[in-house]
C-alpha atoms as a PDB file:
ATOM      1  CA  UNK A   1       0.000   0.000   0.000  1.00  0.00           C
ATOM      2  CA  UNK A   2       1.015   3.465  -0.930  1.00  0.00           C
ATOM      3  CA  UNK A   3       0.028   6.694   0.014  1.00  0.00           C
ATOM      4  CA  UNK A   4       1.247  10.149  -2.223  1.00  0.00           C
ATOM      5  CA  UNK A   5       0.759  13.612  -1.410  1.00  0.00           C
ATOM      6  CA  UNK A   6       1.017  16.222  -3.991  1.00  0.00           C
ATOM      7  CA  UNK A   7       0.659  20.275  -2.934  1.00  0.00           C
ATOM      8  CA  UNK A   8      -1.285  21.807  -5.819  1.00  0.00           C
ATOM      9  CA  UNK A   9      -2.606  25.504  -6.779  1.00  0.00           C
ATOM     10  CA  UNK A  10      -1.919  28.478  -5.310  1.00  0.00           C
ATOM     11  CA  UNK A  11      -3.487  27.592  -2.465  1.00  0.00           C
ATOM     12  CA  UNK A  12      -1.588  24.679  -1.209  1.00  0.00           C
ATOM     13  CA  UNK A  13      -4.487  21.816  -1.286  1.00  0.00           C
ATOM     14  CA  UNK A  14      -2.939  18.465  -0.468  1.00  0.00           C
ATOM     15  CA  UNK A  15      -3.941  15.803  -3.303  1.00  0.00           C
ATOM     16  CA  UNK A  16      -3.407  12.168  -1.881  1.00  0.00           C
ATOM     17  CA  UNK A  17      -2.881   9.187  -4.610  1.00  0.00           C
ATOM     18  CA  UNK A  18      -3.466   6.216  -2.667  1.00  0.00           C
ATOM     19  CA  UNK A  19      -2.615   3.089  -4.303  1.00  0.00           C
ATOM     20  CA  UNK A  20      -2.451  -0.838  -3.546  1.00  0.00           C
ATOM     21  CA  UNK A  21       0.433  -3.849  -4.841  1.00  0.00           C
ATOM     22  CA  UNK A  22      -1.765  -4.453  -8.242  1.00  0.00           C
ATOM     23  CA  UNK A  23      -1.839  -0.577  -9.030  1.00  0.00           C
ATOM     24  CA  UNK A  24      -5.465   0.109  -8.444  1.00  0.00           C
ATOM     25  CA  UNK A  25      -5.933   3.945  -7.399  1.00  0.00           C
ATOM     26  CA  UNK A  26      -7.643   6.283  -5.338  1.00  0.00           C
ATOM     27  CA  UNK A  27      -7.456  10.131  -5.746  1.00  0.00           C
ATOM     28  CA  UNK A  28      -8.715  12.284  -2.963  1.00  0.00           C
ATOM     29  CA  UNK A  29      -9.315  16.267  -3.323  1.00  0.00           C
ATOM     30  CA  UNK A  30      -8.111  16.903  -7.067  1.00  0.00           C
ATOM     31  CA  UNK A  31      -6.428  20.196  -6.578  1.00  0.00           C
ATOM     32  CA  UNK A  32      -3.784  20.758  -9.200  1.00  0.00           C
ATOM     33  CA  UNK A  33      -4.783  23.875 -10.529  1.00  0.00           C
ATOM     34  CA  UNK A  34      -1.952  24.501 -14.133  1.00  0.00           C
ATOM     35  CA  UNK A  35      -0.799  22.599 -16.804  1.00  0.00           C
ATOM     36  CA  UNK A  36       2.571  22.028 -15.165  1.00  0.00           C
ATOM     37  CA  UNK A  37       0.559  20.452 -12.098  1.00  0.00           C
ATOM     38  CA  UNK A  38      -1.676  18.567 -14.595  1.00  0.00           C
ATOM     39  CA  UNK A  39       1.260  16.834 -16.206  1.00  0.00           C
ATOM     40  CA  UNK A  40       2.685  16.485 -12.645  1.00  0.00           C
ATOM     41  CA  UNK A  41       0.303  13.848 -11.772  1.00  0.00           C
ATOM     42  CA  UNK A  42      -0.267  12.027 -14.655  1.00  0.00           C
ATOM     43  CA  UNK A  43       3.304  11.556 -14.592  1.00  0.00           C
ATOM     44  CA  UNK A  44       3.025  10.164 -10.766  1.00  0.00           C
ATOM     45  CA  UNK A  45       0.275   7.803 -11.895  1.00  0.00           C
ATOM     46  CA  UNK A  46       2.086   6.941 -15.115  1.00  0.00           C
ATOM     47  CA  UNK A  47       5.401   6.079 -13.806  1.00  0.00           C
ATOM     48  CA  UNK A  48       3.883   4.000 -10.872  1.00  0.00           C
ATOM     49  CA  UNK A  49       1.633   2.301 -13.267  1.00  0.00           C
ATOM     50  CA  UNK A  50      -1.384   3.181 -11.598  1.00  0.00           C
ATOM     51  CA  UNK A  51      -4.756   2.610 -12.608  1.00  0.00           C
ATOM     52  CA  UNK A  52      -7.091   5.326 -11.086  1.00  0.00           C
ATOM     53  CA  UNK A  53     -10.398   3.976 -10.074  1.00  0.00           C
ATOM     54  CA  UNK A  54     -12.522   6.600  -7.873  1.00  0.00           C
ATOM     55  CA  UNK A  55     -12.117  10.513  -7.273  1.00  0.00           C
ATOM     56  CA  UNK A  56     -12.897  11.415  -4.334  1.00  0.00           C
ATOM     57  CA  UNK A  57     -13.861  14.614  -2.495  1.00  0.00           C
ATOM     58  CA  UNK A  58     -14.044  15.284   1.124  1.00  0.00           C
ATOM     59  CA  UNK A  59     -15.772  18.682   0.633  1.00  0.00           C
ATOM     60  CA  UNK A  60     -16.283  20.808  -2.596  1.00  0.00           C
ATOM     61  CA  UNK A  61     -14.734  24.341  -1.727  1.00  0.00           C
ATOM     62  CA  UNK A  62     -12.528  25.370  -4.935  1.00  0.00           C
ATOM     63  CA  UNK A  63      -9.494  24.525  -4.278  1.00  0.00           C
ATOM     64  CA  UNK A  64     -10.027  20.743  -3.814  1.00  0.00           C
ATOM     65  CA  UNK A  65     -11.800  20.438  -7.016  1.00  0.00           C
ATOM     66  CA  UNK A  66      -9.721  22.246  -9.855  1.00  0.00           C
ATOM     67  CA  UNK A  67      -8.297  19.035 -10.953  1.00  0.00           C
ATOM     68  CA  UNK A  68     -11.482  17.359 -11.028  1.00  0.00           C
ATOM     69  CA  UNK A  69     -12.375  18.275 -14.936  1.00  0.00           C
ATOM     70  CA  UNK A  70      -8.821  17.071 -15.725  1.00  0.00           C
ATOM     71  CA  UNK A  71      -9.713  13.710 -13.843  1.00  0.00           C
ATOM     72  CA  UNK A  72     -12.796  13.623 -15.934  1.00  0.00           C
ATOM     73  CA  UNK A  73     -11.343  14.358 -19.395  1.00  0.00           C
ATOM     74  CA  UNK A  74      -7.852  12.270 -18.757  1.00  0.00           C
ATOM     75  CA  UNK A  75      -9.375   9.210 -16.377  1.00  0.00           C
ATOM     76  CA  UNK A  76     -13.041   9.880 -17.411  1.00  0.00           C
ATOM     77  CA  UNK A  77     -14.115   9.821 -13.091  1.00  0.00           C
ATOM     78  CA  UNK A  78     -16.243  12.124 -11.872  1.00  0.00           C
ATOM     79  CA  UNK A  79     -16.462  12.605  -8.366  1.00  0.00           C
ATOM     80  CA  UNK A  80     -17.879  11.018  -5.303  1.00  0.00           C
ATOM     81  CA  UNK A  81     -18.806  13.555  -2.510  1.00  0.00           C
ATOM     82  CA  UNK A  82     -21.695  14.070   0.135  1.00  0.00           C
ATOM     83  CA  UNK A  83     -24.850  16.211  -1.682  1.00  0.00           C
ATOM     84  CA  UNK A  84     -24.856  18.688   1.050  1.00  0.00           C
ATOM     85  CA  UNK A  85     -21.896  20.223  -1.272  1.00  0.00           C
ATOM     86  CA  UNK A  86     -23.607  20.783  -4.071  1.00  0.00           C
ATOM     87  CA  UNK A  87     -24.113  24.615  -3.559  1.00  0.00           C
ATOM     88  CA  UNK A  88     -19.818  24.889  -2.932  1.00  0.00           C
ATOM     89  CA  UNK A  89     -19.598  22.935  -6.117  1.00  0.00           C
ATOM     90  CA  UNK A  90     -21.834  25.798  -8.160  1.00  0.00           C
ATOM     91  CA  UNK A  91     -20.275  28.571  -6.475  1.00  0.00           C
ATOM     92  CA  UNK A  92     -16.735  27.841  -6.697  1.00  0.00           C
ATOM     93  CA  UNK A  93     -15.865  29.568  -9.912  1.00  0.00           C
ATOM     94  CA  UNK A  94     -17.016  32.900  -8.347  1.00  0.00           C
ATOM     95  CA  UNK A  95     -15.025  32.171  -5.669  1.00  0.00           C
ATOM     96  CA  UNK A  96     -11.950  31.789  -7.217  1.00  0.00           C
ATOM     97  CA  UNK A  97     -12.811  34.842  -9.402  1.00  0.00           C
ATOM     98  CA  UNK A  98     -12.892  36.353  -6.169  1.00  0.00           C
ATOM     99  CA  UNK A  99      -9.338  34.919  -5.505  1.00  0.00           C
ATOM    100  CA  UNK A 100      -8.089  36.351  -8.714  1.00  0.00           C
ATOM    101  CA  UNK A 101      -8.015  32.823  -9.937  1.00  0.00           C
ATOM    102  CA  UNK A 102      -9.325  31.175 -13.173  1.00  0.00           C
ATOM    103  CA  UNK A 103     -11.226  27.789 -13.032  1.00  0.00           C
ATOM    104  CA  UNK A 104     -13.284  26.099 -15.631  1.00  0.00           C
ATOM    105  CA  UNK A 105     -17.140  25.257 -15.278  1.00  0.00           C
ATOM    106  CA  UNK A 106     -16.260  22.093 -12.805  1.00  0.00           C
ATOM    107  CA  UNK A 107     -17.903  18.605 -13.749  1.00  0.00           C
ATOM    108  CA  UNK A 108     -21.223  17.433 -11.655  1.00  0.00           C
ATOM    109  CA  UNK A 109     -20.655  14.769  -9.295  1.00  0.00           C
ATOM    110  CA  UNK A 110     -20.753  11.518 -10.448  1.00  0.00           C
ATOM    111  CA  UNK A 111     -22.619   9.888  -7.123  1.00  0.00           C
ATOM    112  CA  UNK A 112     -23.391  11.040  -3.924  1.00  0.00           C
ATOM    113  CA  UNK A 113     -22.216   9.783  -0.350  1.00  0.00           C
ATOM    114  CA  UNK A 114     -23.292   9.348   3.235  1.00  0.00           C
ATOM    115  CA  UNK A 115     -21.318   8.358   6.387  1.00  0.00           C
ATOM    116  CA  UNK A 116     -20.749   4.671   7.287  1.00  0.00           C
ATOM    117  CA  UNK A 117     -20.157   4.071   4.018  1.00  0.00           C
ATOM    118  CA  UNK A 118     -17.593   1.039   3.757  1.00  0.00           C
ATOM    119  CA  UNK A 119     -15.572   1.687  -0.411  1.00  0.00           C
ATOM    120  CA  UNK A 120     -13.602  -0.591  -1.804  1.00  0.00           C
ATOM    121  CA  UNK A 121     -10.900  -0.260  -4.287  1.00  0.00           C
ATOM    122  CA  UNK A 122      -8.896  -3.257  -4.886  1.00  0.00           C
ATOM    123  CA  UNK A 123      -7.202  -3.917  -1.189  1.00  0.00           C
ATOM    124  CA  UNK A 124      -8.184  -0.010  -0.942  1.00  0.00           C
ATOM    125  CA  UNK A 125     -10.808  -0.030   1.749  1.00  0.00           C
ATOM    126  CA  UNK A 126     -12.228   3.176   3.445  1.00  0.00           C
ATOM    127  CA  UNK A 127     -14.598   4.380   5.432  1.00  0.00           C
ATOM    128  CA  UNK A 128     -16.914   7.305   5.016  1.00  0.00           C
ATOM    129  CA  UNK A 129     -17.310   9.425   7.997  1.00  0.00           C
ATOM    130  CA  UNK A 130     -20.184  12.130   7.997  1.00  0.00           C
ATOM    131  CA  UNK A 131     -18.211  15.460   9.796  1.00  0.00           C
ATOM    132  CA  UNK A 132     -19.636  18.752   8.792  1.00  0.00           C
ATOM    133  CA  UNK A 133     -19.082  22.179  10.219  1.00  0.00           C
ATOM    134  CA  UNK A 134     -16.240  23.035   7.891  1.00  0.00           C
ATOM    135  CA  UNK A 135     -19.395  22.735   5.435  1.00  0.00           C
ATOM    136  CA  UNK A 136     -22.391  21.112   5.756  1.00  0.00           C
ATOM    137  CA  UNK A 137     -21.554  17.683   3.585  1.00  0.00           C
ATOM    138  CA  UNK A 138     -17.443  17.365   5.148  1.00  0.00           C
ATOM    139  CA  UNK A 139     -16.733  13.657   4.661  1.00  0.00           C
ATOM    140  CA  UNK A 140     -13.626  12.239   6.058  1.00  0.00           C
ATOM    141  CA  UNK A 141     -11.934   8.819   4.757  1.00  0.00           C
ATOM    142  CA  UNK A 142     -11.046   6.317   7.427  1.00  0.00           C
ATOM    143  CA  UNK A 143      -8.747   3.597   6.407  1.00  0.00           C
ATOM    144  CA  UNK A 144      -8.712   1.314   9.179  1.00  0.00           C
ATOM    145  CA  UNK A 145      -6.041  -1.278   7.719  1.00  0.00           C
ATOM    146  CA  UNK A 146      -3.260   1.539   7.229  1.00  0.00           C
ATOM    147  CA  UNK A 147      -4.037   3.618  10.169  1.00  0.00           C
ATOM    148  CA  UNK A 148      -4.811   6.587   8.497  1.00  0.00           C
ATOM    149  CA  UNK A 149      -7.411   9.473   7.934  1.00  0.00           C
ATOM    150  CA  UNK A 150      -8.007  11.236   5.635  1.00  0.00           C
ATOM    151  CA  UNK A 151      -9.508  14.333   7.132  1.00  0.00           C
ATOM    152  CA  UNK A 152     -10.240  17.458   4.252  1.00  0.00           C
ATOM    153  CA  UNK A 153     -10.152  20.901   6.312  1.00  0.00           C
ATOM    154  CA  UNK A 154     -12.112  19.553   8.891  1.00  0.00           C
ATOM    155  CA  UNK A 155      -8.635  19.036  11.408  1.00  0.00           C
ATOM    156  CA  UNK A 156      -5.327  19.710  10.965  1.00  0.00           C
ATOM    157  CA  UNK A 157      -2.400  19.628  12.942  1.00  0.00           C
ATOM    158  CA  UNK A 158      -2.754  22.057  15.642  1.00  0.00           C
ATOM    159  CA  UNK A 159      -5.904  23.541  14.167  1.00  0.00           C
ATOM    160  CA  UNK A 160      -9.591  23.329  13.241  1.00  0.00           C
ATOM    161  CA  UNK A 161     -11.221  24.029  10.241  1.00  0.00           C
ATOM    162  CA  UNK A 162     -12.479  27.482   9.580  1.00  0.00           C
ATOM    163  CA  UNK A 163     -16.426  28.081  10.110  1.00  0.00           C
ATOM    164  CA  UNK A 164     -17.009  31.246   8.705  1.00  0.00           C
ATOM    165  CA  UNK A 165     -18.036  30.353   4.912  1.00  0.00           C
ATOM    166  CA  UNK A 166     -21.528  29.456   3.997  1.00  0.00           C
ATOM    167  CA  UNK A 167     -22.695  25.992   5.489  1.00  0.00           C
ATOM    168  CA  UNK A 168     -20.231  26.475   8.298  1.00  0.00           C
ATOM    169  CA  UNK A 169     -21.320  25.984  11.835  1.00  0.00           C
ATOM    170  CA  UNK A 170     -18.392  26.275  14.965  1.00  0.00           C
ATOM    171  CA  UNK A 171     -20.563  23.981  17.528  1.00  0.00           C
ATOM    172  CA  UNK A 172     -20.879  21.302  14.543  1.00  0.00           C
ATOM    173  CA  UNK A 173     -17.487  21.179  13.474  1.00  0.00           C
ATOM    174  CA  UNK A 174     -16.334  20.498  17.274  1.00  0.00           C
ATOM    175  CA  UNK A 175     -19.070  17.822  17.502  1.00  0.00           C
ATOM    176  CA  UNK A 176     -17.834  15.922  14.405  1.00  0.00           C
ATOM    177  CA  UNK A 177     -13.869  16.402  15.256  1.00  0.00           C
ATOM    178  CA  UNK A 178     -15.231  14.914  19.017  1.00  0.00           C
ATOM    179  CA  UNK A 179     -17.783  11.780  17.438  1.00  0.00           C
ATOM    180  CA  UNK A 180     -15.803  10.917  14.465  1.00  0.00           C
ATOM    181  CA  UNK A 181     -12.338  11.345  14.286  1.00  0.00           C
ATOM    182  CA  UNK A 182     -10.867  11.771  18.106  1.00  0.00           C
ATOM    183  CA  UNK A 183     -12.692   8.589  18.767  1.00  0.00           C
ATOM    184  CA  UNK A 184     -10.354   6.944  16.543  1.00  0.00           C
ATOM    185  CA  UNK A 185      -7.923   4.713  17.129  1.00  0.00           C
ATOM    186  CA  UNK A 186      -4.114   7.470  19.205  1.00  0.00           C
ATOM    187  CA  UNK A 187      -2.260   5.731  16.469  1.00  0.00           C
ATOM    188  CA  UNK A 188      -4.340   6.861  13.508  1.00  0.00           C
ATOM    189  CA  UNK A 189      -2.662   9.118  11.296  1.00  0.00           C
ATOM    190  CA  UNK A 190      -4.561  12.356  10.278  1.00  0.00           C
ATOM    191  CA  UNK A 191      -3.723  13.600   6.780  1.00  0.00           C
ATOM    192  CA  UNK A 192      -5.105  16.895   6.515  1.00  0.00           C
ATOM    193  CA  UNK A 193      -6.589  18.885   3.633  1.00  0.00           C
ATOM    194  CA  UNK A 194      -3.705  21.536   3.785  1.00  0.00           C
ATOM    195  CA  UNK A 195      -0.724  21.725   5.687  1.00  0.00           C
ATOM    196  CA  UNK A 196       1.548  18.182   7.709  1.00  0.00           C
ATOM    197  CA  UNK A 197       0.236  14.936   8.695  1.00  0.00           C
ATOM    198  CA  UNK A 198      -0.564  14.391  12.508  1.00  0.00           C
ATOM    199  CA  UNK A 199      -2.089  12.183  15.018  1.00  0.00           C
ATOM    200  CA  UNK A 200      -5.286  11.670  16.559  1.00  0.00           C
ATOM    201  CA  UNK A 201      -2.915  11.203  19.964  1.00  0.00           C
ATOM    202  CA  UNK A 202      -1.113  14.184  19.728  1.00  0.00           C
ATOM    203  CA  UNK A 203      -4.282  16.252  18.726  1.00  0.00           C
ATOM    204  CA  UNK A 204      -6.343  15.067  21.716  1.00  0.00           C
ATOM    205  CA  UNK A 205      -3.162  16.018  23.543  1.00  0.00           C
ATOM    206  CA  UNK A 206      -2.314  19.379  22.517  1.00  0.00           C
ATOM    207  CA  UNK A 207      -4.878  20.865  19.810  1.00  0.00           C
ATOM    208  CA  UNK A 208      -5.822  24.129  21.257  1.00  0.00           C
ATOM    209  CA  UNK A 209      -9.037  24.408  19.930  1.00  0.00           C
ATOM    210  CA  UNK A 210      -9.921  21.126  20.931  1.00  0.00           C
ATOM    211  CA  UNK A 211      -7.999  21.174  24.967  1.00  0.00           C
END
């Protein structure tokens, strides 16, 4: 089992290319945002030899879905993401207007999901947790097997994600980060939406949004 992370757009998304012995692929939060970043990862998935199966989104703010009309034209996958994101999805363009950036018309989502959702990729198996309060459809990706989380901007290492966008709610954010991810195994570890990897130890330890 691998798992890649790439640093795309302006903006510094992490994309994470998670891949199994027989090549089979998982791609969560499509941010590359240029050509140059385009041909990045198809070069990652072409020299590993990896066959990319699923897009997936763990929330639908701009700047984790630029790459996802590149993932449709070059891999033909549209993505999977909760339906509660379907109003981030038709704003973003304005938004990145608003962030002097260009983006095309972004591709519909191919299939909504809930939490407790069990996927399965090859030996790729995750878990759907519901966490909103960064937005209102947040999903994180648990992947019990490797230990790992895959957590979009709802936690990060030292921080929370921001509430102050549309869909956003403070108290509801908290509640998920409590319910859904600190619940999960000290060892898991977190791989945020922007910025290093962590632990679910070290951020019910020292988090000081959460302490």
């Amino acid at each position: 089992m691998k798992i890649k992370k790439m640093v795309f757009s302006p903006i510094e998304v992490n994309t994470y290319i998670l891949s199994d012995d027989e090549g089979n692929s998982v791609i969560i939060d499509c941010g590359c945002y240029d050509e140059q970043e385009f041909d990045n990862l198809k070069a990652y998935i072409s020299d590993n030899n990896l066959r990319p199966l699923k897009l997936l989104n763990t929330h639908l703010h701009l700047d984790h879905i630029f790459g996802n009309h590149f993932m449709l034209k070059e891999y033909g996958l549209s993505t999977l993401a909760a339906r509660e994101e379907e109003p981030n999805l038709t704003s973003a363009p304005l938004h990145a207007e608003m962030f002097g950036l260009n983006m095309p018309e972004p591709p519909g989502v191919g299939g909504f999901i809930s939490g407790g959702k069990l996927l399965t990729f090859g030996d790729i198996k995750l878990e759907s947790l519901f966490v909103p309060g960064h937005t209102a459809g947040s999903i994180a990706y648990y992947w019990k097997e490797e230990k790992c989380v895959f957590s979009g901007d709802t936690l990060f290492a030292g921080g929370i994600g921001r509430t102050d966008l549309p869909g956003g709610d403070h108290g509801t954010l908290l509640n998920s980060i409590t319910d859904k991810l600190l619940s999960l195994p000290g060892d898991t570890v977190v791989y945020p939406g922007h910025g290093p990897a962590t632990t679910i130890a070290a951020e019910r330890k020292s988090n000081p949004f959460l302490t």
